[in-house]
N, C-alpha and C. Protein backbone atom coordinates (compact mmCIF):
# COMPACT_ATOMS: atom_id res chain seq x y z
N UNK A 1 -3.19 -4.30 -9.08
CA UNK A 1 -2.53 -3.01 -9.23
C UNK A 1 -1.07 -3.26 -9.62
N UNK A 2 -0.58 -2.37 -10.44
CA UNK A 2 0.79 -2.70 -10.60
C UNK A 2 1.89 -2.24 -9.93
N UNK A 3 3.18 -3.04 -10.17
CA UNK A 3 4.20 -2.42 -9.14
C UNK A 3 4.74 -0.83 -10.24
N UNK A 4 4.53 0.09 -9.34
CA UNK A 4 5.36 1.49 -10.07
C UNK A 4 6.25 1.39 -8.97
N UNK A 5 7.57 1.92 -9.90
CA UNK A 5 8.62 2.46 -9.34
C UNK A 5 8.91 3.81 -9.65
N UNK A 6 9.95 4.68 -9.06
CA UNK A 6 9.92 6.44 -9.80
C UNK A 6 11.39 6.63 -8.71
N UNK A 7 12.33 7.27 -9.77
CA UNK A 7 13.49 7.04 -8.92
C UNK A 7 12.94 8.96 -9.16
N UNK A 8 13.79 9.58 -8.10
CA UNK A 8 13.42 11.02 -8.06
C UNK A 8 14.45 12.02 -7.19
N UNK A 9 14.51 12.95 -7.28
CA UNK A 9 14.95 13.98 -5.76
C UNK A 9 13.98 14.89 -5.61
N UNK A 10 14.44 15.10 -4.37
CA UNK A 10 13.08 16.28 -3.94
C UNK A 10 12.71 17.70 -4.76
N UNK A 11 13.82 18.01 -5.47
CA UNK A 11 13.64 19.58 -5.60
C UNK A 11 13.49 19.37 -7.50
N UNK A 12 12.98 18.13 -8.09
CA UNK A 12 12.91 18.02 -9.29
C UNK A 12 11.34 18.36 -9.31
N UNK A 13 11.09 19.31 -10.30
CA UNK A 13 9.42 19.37 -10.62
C UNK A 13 8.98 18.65 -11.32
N UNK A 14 9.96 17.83 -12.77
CA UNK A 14 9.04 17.14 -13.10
C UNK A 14 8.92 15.69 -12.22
N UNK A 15 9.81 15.24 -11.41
CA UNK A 15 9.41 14.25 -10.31
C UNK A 15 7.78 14.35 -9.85
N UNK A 16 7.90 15.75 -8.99
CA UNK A 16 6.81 15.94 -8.59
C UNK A 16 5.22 15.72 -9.58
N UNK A 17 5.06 16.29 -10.65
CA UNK A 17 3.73 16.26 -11.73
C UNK A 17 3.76 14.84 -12.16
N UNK A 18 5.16 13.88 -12.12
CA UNK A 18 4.68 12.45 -12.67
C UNK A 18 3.88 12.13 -11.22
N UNK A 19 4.46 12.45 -10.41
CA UNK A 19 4.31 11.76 -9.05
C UNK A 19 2.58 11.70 -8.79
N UNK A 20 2.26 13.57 -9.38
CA UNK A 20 0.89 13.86 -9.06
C UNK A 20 -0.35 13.06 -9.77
N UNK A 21 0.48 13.05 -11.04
CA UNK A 21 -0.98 12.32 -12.27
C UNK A 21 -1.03 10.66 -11.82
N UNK A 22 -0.38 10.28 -11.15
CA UNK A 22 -0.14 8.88 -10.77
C UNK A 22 -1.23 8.79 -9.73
N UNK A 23 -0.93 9.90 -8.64
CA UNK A 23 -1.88 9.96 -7.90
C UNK A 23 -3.16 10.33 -7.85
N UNK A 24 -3.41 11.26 -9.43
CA UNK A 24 -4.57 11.42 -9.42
C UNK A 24 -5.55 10.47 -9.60
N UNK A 25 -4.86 9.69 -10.20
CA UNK A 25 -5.02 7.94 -10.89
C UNK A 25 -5.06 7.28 -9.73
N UNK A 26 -5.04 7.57 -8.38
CA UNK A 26 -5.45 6.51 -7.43
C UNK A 26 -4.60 5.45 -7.61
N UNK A 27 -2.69 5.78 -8.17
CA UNK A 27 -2.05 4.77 -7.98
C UNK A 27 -1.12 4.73 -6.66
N UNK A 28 -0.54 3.86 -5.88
CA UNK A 28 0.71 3.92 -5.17
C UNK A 28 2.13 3.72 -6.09
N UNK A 29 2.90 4.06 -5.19
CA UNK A 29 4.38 3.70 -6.19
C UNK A 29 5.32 3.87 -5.20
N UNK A 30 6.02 3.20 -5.52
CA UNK A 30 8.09 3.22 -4.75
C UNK A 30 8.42 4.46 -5.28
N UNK A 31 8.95 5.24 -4.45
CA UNK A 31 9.82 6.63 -4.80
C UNK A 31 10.92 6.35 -4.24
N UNK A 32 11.99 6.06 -5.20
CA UNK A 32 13.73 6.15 -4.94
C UNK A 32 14.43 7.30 -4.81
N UNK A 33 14.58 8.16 -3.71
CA UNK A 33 15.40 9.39 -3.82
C UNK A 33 16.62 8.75 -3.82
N UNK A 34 17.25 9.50 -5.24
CA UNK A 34 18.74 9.55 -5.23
C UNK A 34 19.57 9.90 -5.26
N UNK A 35 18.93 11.10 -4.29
CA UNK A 35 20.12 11.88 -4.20
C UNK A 35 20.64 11.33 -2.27
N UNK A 36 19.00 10.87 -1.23
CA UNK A 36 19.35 10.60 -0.10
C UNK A 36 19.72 9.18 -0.70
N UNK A 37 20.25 8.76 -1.40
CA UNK A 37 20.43 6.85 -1.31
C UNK A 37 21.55 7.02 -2.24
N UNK A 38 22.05 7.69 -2.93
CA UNK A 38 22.73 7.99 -4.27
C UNK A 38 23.87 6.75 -4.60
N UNK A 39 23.49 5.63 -3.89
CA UNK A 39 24.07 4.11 -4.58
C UNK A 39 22.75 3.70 -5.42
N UNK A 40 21.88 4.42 -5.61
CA UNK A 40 20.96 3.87 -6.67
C UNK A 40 20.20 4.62 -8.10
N UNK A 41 21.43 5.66 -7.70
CA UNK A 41 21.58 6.23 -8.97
C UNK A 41 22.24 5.42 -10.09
N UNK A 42 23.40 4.74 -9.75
CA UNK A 42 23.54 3.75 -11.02
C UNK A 42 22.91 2.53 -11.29
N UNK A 43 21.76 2.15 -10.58
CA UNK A 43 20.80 1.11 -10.70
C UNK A 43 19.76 1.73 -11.67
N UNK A 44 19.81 2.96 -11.21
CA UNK A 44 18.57 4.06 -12.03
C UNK A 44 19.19 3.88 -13.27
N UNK A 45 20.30 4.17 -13.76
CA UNK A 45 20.90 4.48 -14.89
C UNK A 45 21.12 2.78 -15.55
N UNK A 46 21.62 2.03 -15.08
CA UNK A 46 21.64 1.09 -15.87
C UNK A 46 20.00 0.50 -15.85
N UNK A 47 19.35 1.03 -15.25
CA UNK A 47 17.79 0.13 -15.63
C UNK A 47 16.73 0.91 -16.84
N UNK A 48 17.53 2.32 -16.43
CA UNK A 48 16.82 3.06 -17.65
C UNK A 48 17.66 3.16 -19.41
N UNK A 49 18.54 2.55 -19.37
CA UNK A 49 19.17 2.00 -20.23
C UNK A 49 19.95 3.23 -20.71
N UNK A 50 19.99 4.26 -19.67
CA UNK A 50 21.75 5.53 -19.30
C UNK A 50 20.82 6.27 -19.07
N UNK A 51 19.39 6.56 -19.23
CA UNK A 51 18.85 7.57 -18.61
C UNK A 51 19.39 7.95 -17.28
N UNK A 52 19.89 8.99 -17.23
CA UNK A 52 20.35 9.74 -15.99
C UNK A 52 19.86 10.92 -15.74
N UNK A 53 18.71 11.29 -16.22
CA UNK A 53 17.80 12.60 -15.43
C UNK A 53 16.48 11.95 -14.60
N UNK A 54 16.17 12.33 -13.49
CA UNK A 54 14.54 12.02 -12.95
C UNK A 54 13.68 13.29 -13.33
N UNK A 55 12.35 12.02 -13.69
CA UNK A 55 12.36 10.92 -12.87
C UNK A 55 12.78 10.13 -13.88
N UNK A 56 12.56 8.73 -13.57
CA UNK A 56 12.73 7.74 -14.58
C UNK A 56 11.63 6.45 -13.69
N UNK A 57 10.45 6.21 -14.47
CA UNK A 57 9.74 5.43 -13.98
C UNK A 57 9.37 3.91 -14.67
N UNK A 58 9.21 3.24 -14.28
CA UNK A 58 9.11 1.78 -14.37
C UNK A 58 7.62 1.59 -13.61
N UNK A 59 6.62 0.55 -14.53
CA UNK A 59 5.34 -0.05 -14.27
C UNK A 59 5.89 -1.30 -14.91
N UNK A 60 5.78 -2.38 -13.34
CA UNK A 60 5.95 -3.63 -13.45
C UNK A 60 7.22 -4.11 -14.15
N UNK A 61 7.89 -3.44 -13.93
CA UNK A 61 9.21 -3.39 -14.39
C UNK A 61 9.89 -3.27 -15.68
N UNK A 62 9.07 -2.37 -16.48
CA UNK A 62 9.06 -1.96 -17.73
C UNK A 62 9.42 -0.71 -17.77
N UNK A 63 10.48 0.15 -18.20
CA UNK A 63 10.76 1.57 -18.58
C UNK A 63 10.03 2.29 -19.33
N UNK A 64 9.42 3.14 -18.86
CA UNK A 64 8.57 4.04 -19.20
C UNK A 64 8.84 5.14 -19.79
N UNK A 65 10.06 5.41 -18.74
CA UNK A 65 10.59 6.73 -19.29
C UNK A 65 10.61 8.01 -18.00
N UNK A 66 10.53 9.36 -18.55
CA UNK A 66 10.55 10.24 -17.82
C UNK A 66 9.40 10.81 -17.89
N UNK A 67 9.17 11.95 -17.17
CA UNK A 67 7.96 12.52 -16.69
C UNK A 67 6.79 13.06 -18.47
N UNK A 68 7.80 13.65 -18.86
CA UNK A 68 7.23 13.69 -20.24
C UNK A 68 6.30 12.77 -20.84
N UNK A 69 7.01 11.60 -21.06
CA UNK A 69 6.60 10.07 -21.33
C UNK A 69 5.65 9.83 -20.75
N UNK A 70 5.83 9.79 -19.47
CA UNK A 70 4.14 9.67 -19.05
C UNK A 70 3.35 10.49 -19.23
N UNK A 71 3.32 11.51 -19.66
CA UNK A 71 2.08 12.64 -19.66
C UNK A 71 2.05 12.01 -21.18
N UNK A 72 2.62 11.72 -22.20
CA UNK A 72 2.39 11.48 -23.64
C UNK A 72 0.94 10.27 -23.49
N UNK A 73 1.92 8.80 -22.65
CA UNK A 73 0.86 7.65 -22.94
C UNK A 73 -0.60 8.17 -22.42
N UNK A 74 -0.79 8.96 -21.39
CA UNK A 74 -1.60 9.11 -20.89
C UNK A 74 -2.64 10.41 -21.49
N UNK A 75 -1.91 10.91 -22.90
CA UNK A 75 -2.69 12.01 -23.84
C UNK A 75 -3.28 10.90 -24.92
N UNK A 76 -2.27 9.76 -24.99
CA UNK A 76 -2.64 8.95 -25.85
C UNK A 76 -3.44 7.94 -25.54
N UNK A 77 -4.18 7.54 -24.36
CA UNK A 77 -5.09 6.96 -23.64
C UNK A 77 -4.42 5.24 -23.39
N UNK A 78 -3.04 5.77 -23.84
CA UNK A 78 -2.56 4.68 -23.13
C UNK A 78 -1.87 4.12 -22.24
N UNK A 79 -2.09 5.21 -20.46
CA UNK A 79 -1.66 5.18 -19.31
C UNK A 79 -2.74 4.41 -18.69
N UNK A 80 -3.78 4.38 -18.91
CA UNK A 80 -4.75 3.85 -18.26
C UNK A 80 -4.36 2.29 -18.39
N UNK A 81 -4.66 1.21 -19.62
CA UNK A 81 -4.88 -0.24 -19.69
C UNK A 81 -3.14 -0.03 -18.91
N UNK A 82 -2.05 0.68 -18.97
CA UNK A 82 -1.13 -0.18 -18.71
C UNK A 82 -1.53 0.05 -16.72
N UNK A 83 -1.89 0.86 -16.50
CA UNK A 83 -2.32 1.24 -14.78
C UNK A 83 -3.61 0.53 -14.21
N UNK A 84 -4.24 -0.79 -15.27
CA UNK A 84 -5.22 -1.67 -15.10
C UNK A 84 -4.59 -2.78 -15.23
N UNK A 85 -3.41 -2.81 -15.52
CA UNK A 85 -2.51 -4.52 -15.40
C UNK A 85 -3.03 -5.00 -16.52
């Protein structure tokens, strides 16, 4: 299984719908709130290369992108091989 990460705050919706299709997928993942940790908002930002809206998610330590992004690979049937390692 791979490592997901998802930096997020609570009251973001699209946080929430990446959060959900992940789970519908029977994946786990690290959720970074940053707004309760907000020294890792600029970890968020320099790892997403200035992305500064959540979410911003990482599989295996690859930038993915934001919630959008994942609903795209995954129209494009290519959320699955990367959520099979």
């Amino acid at each position: 299984m791979p490592s997901i990460e998802i930096y997020t705050t609570p009251i973001c919706g699209f946080c929430h719908a990446a959060k959900r299709l992940l789970t519908a997928k029977g994946m786990s993942f690290t959720e970074i709130d940053v707004i309760q940790d907000p020294g890792r908002k600029a970890e968020m930002v320099q790892r997403a290369n200035g992305g500064r809206t959540v979410p911003q998610i990482f599989i295996d330590g690859a930038h993915i992108g934001g919630c959008d992004d994942l609903y795209a690979l995954d129209r494009a049937g290519k959320l699955d091989p990367l959520l099979a390692g």
